[in-house]
C-alpha atoms as a PDB file:
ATOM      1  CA  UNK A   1       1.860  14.612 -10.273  1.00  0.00           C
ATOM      2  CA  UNK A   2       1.361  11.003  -9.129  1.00  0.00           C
ATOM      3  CA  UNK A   3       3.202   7.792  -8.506  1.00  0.00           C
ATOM      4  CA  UNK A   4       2.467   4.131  -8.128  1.00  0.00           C
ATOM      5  CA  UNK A   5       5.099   2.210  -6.083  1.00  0.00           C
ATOM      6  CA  UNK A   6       5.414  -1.450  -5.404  1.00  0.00           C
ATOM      7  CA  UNK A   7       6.387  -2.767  -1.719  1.00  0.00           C
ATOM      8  CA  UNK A   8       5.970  -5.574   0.516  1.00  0.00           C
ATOM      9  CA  UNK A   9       4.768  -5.578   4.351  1.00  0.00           C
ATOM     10  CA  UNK A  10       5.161  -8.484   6.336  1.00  0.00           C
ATOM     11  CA  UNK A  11       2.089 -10.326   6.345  1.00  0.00           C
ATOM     12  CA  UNK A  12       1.493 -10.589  10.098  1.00  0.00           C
ATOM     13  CA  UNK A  13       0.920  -6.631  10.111  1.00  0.00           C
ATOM     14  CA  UNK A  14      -1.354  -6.728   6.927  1.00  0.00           C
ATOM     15  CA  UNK A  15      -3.656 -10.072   7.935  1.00  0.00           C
ATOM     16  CA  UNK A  16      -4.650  -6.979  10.595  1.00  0.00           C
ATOM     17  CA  UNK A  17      -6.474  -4.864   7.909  1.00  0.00           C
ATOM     18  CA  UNK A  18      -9.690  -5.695   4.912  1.00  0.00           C
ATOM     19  CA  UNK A  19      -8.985  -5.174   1.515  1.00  0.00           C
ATOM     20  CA  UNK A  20     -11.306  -2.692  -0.087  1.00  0.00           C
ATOM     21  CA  UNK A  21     -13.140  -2.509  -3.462  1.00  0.00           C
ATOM     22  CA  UNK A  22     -12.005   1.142  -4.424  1.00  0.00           C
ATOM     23  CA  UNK A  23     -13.495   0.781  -8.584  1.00  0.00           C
ATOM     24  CA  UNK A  24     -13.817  -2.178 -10.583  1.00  0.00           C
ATOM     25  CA  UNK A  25     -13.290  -5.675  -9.645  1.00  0.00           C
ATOM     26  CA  UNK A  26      -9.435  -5.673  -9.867  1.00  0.00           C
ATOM     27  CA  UNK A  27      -9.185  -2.453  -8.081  1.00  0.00           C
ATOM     28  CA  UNK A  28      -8.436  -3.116  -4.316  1.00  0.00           C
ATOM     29  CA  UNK A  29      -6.452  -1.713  -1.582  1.00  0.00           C
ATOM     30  CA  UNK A  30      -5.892  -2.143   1.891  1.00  0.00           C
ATOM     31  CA  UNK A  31      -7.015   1.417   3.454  1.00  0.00           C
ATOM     32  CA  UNK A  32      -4.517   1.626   7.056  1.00  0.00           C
ATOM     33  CA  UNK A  33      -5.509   4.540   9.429  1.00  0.00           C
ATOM     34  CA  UNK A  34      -2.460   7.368   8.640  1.00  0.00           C
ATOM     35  CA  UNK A  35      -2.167   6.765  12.821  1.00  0.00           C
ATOM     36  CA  UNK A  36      -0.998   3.676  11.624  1.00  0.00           C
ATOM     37  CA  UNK A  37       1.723   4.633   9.406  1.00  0.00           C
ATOM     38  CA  UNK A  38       4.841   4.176  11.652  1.00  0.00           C
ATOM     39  CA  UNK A  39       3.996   0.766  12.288  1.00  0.00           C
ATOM     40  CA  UNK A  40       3.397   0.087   8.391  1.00  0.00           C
ATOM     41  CA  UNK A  41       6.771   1.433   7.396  1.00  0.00           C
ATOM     42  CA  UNK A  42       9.131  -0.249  10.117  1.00  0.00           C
ATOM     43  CA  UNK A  43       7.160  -3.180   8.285  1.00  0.00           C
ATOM     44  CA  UNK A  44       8.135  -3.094   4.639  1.00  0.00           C
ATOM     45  CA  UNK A  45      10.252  -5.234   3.425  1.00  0.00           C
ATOM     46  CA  UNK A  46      13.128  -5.066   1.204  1.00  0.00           C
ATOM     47  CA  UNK A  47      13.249  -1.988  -1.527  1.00  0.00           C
ATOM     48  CA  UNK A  48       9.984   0.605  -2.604  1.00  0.00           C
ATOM     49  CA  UNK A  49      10.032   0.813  -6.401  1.00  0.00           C
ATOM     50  CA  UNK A  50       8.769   3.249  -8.427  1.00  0.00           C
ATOM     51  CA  UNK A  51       6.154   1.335 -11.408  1.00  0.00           C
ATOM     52  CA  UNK A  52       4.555   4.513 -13.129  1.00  0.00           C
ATOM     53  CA  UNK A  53       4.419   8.265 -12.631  1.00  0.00           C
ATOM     54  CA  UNK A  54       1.452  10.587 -13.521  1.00  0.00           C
ATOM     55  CA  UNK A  55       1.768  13.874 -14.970  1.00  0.00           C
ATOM     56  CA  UNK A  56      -1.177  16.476 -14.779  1.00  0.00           C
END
């Protein structure tokens, strides 16, 4: 099982990091070392929602 969520990261912390071509065109992501992950969540802003879950 899978999920997509939706957040937002202040933009000072993200300017640090290259978005990535991970497929076509519109698929991109920014890839953040899992080192990294403490400072990315004390980061996020607001609410994490839940857009779309993916059942095997």
């Amino acid at each position: 099982m899978g999920y997509v969520t939706r957040f937002e990261v202040k933009k000072v912390f993200m300017d640090r990091y290259e978005i990535h071509q991970v497929g076509a065109s519109h698929h991109t992501e920014w890839w953040i070392p899992c080192e990294e992950l403490e400072d990315l969540n004390a980061n996020i802003v607001g609410k994490i929602e839940v857009i779309g879950e993916y059942r095997a």
